[in-house]
Structure formats: C-alpha cells, structure tokens
PDB file of N, CA and C in Angstrom:
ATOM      1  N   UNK A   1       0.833  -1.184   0.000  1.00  0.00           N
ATOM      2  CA  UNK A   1       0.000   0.000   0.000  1.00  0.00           C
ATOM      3  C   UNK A   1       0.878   1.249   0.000  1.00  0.00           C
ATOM      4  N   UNK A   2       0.174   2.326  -0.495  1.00  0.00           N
ATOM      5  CA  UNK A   2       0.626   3.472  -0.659  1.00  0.00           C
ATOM      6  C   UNK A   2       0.043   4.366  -0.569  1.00  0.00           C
ATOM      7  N   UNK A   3       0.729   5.957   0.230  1.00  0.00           N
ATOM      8  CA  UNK A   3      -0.158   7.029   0.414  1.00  0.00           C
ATOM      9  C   UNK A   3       0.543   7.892  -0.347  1.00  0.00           C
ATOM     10  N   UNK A   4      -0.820   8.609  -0.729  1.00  0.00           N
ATOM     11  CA  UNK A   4       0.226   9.882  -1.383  1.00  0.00           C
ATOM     12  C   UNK A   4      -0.901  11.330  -1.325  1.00  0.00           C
ATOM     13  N   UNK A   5      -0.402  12.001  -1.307  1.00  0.00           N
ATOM     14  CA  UNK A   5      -0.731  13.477  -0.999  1.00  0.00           C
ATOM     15  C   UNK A   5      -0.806  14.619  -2.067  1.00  0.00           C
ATOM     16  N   UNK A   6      -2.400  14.964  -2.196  1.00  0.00           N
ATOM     17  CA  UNK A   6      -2.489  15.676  -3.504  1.00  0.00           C
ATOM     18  C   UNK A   6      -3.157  17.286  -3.160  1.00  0.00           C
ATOM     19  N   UNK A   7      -2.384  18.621  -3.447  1.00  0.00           N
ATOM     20  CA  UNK A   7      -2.955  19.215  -3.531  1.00  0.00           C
ATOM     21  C   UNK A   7      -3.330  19.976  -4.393  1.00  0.00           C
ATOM     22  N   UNK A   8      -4.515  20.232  -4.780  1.00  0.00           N
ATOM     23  CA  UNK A   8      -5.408  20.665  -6.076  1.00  0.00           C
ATOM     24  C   UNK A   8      -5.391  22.031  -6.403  1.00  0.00           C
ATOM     25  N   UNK A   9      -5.277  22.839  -7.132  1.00  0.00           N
ATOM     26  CA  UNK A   9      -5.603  24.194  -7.069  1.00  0.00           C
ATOM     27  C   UNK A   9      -6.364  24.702  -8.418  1.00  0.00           C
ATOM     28  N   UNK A  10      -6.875  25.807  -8.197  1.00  0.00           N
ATOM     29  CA  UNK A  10      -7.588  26.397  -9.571  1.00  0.00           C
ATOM     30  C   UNK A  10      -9.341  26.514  -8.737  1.00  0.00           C
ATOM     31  N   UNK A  11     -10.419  26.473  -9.634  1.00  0.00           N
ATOM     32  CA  UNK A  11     -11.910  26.471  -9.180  1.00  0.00           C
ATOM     33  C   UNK A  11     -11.778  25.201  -8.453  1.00  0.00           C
ATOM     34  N   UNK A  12     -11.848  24.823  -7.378  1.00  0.00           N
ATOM     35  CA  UNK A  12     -11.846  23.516  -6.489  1.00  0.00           C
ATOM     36  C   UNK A  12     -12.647  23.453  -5.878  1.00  0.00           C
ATOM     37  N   UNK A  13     -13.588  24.770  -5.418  1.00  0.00           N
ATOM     38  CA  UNK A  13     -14.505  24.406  -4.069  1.00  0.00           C
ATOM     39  C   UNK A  13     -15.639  24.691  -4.531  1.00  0.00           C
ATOM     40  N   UNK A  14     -16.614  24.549  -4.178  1.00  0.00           N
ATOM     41  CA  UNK A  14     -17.898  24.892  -4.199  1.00  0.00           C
ATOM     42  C   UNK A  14     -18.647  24.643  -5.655  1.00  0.00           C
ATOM     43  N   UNK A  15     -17.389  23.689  -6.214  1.00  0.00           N
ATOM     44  CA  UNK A  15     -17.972  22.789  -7.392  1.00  0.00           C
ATOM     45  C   UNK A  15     -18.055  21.057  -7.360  1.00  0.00           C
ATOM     46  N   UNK A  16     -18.683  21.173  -6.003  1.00  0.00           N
ATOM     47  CA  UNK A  16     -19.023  19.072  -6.080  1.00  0.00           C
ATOM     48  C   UNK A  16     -17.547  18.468  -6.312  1.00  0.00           C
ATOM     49  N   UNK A  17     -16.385  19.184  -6.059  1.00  0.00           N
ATOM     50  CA  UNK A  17     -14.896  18.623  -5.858  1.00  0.00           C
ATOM     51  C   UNK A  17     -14.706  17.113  -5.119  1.00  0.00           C
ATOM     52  N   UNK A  18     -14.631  17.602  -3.854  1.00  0.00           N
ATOM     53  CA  UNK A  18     -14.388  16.949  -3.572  1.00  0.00           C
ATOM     54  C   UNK A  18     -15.338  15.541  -2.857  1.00  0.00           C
ATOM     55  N   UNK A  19     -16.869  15.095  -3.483  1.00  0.00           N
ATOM     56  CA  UNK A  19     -17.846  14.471  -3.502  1.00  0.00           C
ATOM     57  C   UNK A  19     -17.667  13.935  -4.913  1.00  0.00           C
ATOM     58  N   UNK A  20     -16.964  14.561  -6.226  1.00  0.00           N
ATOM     59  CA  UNK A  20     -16.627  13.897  -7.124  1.00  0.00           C
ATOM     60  C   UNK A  20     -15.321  12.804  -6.972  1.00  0.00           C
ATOM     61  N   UNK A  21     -14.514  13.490  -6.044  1.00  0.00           N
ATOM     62  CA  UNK A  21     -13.235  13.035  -6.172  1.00  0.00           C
ATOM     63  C   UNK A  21     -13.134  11.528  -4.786  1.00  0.00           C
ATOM     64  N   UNK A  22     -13.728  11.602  -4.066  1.00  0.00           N
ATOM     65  CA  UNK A  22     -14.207  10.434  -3.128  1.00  0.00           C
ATOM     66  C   UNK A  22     -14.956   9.164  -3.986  1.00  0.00           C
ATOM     67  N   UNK A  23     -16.092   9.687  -5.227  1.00  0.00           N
ATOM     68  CA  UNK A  23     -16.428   9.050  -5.694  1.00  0.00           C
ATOM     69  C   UNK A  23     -15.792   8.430  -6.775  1.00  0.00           C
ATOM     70  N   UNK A  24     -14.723   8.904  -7.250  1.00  0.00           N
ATOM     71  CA  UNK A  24     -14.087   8.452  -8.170  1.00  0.00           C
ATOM     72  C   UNK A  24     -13.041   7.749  -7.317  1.00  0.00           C
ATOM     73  N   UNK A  25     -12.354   7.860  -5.951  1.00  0.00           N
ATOM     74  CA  UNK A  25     -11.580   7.526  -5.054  1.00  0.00           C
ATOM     75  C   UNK A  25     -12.053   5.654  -4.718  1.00  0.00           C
ATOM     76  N   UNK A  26     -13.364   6.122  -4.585  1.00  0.00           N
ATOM     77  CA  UNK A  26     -13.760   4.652  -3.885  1.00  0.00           C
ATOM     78  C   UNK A  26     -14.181   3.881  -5.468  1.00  0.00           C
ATOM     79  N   UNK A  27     -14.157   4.305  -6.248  1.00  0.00           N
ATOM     80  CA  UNK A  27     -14.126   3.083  -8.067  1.00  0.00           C
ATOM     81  C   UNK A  27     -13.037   2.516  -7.719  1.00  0.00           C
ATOM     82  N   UNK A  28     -11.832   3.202  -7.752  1.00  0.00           N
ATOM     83  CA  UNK A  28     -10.060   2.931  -7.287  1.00  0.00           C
ATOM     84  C   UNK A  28      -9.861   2.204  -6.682  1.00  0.00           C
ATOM     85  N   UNK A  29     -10.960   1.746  -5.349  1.00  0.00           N
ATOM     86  CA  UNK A  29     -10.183   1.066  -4.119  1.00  0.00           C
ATOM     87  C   UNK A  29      -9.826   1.594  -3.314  1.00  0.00           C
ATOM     88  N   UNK A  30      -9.479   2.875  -3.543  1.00  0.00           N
ATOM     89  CA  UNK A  30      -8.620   3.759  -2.548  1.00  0.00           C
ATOM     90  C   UNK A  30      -9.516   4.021  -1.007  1.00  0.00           C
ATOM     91  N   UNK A  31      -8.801   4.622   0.048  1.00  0.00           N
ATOM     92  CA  UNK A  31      -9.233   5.126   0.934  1.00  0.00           C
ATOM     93  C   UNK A  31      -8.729   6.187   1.463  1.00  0.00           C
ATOM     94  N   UNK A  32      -9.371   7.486   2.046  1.00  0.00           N
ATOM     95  CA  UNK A  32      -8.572   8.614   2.659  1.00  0.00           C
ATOM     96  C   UNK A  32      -9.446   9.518   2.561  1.00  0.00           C
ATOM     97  N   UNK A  33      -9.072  10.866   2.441  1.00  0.00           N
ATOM     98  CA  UNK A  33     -10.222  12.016   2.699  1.00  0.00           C
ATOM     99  C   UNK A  33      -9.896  13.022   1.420  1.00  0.00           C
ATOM    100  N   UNK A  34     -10.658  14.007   1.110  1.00  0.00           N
ATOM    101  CA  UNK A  34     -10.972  15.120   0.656  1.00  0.00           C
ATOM    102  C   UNK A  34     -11.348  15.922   1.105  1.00  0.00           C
ATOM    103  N   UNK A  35     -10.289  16.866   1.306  1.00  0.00           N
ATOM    104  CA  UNK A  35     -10.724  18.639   2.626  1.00  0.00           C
ATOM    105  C   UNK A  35     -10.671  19.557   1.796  1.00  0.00           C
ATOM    106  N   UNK A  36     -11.516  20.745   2.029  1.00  0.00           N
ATOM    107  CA  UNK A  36     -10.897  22.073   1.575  1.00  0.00           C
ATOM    108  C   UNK A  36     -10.044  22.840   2.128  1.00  0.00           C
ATOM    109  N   UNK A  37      -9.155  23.399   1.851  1.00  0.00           N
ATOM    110  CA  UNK A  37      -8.213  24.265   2.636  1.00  0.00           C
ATOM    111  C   UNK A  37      -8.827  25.481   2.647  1.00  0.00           C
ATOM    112  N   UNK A  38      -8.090  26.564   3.537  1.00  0.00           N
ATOM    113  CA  UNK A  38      -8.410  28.002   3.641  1.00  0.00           C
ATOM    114  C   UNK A  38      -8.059  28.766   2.171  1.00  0.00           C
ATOM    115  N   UNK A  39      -6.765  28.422   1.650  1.00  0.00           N
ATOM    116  CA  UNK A  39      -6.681  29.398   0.855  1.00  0.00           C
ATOM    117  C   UNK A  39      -7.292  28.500  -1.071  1.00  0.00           C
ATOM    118  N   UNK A  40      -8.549  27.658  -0.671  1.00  0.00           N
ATOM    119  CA  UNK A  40      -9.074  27.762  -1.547  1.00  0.00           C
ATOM    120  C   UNK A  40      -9.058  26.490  -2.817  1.00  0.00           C
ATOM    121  N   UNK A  41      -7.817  25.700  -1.611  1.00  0.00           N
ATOM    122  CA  UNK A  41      -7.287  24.067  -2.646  1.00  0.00           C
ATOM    123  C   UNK A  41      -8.235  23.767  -1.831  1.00  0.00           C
ATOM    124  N   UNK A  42      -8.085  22.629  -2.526  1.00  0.00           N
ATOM    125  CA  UNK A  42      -8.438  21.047  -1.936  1.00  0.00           C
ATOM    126  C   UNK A  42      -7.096  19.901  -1.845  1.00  0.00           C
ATOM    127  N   UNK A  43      -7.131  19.037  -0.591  1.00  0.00           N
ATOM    128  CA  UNK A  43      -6.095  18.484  -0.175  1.00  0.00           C
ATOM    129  C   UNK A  43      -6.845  17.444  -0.181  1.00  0.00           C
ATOM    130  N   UNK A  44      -6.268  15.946  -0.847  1.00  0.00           N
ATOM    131  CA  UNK A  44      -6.451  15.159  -0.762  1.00  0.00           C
ATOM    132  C   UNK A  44      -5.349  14.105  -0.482  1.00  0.00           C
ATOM    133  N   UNK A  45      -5.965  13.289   0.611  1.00  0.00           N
ATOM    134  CA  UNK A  45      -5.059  12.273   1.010  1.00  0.00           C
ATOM    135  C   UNK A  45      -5.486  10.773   0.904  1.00  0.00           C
ATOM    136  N   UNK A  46      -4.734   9.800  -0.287  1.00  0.00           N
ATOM    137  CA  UNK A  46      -5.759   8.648  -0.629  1.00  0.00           C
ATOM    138  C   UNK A  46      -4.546   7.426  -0.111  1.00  0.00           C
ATOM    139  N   UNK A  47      -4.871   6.534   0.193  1.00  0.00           N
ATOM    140  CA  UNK A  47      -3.857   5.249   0.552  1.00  0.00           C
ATOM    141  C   UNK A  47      -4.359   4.150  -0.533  1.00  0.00           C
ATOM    142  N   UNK A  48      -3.755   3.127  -1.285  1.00  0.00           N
ATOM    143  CA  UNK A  48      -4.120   2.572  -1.799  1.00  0.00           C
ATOM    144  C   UNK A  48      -2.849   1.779  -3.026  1.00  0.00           C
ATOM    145  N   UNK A  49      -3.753   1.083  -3.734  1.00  0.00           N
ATOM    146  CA  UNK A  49      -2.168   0.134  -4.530  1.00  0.00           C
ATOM    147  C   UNK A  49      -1.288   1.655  -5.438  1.00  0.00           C
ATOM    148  N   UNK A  50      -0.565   1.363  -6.244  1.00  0.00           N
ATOM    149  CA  UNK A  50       0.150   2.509  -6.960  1.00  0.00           C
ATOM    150  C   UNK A  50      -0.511   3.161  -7.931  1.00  0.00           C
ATOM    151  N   UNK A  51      -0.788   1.987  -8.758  1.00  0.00           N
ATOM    152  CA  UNK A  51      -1.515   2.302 -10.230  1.00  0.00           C
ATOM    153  C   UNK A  51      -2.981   2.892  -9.782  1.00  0.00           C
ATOM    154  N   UNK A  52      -3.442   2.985  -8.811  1.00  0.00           N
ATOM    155  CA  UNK A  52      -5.109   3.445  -8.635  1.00  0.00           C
ATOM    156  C   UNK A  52      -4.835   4.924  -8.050  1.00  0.00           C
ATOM    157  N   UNK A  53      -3.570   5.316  -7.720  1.00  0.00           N
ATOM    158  CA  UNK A  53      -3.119   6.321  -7.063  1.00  0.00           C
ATOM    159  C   UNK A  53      -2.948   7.042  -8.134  1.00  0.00           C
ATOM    160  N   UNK A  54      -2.127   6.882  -9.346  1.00  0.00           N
ATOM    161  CA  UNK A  54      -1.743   7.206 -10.598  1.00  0.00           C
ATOM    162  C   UNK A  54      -3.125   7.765 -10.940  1.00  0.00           C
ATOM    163  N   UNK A  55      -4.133   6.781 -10.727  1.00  0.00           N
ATOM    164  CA  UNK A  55      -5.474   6.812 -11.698  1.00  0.00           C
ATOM    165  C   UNK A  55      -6.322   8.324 -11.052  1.00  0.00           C
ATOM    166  N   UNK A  56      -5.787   8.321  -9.612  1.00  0.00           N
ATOM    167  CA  UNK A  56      -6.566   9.568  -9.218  1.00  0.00           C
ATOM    168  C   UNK A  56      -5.886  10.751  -9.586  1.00  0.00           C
ATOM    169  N   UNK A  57      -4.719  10.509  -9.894  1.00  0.00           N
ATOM    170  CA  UNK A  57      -4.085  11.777 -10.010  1.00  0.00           C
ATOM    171  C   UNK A  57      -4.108  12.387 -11.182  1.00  0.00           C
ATOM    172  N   UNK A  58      -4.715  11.267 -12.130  1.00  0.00           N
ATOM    173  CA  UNK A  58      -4.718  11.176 -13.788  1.00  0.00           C
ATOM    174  C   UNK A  58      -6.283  12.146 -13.608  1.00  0.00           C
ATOM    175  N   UNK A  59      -6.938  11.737 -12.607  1.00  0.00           N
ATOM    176  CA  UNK A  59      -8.956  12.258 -12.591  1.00  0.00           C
ATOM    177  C   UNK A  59      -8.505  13.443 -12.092  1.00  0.00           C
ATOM    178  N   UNK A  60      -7.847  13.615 -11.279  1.00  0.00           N
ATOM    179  CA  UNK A  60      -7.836  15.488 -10.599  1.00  0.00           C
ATOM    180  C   UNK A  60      -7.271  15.976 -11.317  1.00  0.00           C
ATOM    181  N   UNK A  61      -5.916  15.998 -11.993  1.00  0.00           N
ATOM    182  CA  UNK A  61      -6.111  16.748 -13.339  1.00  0.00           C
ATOM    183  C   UNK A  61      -7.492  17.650 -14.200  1.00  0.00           C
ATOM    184  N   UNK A  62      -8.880  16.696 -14.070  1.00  0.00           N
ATOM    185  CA  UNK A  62      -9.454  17.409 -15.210  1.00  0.00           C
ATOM    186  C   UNK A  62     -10.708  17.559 -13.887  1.00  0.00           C
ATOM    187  N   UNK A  63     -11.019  16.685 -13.035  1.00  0.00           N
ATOM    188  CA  UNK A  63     -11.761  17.448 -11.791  1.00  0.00           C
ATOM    189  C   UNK A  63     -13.199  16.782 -12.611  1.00  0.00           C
ATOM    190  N   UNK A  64     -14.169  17.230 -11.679  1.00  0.00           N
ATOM    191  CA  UNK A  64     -15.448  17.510 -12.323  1.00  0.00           C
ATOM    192  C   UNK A  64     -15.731  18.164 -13.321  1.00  0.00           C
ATOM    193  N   UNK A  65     -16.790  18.251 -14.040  1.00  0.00           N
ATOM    194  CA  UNK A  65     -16.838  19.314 -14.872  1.00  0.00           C
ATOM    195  C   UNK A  65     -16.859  20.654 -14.674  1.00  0.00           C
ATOM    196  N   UNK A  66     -17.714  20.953 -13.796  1.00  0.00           N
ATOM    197  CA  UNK A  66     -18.005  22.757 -13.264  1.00  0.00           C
ATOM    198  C   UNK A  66     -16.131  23.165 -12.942  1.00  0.00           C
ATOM    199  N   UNK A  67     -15.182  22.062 -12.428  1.00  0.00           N
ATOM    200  CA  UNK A  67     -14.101  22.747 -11.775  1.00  0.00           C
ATOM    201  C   UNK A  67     -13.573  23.335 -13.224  1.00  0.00           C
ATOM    202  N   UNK A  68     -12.142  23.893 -12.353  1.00  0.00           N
ATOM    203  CA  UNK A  68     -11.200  24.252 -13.360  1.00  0.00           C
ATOM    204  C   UNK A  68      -9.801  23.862 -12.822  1.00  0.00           C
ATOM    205  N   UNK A  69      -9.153  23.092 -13.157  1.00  0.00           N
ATOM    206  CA  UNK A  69      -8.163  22.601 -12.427  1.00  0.00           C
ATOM    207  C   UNK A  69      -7.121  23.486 -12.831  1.00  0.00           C
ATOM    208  N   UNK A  70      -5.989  24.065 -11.792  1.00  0.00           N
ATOM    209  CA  UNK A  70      -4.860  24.793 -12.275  1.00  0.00           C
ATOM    210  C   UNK A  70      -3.708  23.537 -12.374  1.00  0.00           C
ATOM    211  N   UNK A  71      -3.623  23.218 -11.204  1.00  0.00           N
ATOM    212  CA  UNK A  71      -2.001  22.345 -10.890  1.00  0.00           C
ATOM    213  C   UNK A  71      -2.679  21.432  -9.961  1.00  0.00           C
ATOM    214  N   UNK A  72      -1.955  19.894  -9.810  1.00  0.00           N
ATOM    215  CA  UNK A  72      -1.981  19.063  -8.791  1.00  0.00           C
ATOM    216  C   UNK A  72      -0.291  19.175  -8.532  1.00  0.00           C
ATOM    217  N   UNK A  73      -0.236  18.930  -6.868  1.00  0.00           N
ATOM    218  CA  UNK A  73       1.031  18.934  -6.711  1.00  0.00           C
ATOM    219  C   UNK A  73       0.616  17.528  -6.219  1.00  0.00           C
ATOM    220  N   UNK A  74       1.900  16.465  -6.441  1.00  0.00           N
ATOM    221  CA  UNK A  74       1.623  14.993  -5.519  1.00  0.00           C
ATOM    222  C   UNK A  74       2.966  15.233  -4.987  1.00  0.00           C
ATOM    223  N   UNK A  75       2.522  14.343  -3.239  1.00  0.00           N
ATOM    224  CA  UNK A  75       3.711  13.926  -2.194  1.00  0.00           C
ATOM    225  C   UNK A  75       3.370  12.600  -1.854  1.00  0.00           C
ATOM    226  N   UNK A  76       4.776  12.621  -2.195  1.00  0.00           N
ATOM    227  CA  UNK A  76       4.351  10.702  -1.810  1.00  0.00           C
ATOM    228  C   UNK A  76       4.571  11.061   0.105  1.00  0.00           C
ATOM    229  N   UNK A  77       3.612   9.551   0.574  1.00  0.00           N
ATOM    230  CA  UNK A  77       3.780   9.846   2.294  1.00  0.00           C
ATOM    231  C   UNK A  77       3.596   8.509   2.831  1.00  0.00           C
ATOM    232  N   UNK A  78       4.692   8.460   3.661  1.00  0.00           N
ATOM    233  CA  UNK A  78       4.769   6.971   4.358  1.00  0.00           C
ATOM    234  C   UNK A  78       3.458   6.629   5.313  1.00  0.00           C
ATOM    235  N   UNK A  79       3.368   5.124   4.834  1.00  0.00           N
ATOM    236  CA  UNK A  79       1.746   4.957   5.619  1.00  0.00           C
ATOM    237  C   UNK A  79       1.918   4.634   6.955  1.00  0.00           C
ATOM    238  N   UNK A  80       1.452   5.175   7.464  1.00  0.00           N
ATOM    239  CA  UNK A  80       1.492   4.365   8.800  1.00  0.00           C
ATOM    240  C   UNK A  80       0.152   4.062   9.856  1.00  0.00           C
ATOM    241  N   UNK A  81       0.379   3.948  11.113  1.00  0.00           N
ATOM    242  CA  UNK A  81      -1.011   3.442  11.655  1.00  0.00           C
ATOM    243  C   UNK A  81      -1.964   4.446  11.742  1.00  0.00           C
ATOM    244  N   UNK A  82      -1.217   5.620  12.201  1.00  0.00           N
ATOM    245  CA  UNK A  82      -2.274   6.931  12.210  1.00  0.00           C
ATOM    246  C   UNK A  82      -2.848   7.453  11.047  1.00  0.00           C
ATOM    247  N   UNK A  83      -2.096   6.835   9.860  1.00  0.00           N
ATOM    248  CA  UNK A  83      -2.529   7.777   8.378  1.00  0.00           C
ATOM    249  C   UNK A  83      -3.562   6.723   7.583  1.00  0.00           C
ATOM    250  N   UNK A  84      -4.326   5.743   8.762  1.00  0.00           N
ATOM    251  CA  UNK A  84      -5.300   4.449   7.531  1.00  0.00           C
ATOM    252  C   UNK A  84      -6.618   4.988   8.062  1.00  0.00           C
ATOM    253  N   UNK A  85      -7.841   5.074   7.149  1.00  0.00           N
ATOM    254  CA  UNK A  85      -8.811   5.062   6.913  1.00  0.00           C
ATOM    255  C   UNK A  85      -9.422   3.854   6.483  1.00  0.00           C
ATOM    256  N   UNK A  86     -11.026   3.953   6.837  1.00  0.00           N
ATOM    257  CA  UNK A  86     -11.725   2.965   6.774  1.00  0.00           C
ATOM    258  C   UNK A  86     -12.552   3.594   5.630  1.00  0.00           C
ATOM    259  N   UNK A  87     -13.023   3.458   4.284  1.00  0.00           N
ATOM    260  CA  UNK A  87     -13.780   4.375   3.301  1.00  0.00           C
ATOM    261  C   UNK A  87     -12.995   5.514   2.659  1.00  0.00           C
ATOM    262  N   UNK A  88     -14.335   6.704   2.133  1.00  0.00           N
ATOM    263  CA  UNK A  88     -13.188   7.527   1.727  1.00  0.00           C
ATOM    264  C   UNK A  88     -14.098   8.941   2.110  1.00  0.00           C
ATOM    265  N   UNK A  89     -13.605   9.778   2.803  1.00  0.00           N
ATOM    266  CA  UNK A  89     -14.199  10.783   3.491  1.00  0.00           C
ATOM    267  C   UNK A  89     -13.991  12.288   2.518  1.00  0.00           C
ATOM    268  N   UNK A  90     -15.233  12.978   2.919  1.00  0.00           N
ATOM    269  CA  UNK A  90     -15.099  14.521   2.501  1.00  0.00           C
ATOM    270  C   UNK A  90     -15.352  15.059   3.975  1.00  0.00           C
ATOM    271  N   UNK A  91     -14.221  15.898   4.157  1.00  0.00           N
ATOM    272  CA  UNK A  91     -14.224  16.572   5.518  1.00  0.00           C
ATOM    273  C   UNK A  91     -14.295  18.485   5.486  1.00  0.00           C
TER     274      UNK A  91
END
C-alpha cells in the first residue's frame, strides 16, 4: 500500500470537488479524505495500490466538470497506523 498526498488548485470548491473526487476515489479502491483548505485548494489524502493512485491523479487533473483545475502537486507519504482510513471521506 501506498499514500500519497495531492494538492489541487484552480476552481476547487464549491464545485461538487471533492464528492466527485471520493467518488471516483472509492471506483479505485482507494481510501482517505478530501478537505478544503483556507486558501481555496483542496487536499487530498488517498492510501491505496500505486496504479489506482496514478489513476486519481490522472482524474484530478481534469476534476469535475463545473471545476477548473490549475495544478496538482503529488507527495508521496509513508503509511502508517495513524494515516489508515476505513472508506473515503469529505471533511
């Protein structure tokens, strides 16, 4: 397993972001959350095999439709006991 750390920028919020991106998260397999930040990203944190990680990062690229995606930045992040989820959350 693998975590990795995505943050989104461009139109991100208040366009069904991150309720798209959970839903496309849990097709994947994946598990982890989707937050909005203050200054207007969205931070997503998904655990899961490599290639389904790839696959989300390949979907936030183009977002929902209403978004407008500027940049994804990815960090890869070591998993550990505190960083596992059960599902895939919008917080």
């Amino acid at each position: 397993m693998t975590q990795a750390r995505f943050i989104v920028t461009g139109r991100v919020q208040g366009v069904g972001f991150r309720a798209a991106t959970r839903n496309q998260a849990i097709r994947l397999g994946l598990t982890g959350i989707a937050r909005n930040l203050a200054n207007g990203s969205v931070e997503v944190l998904a655990i899961g095999e490599a290639a389904a990680l790839d696959a989300l990062e390949a979907w936030l690229q183009r977002g929902p439709p209403l978004a407008k995606v500027d940049h994804v930045v990815r960090t890869e992040v070591e998993v550990g006991p505190a960083l596992t989820w059960r599902g895939f959350s919008t917080g």
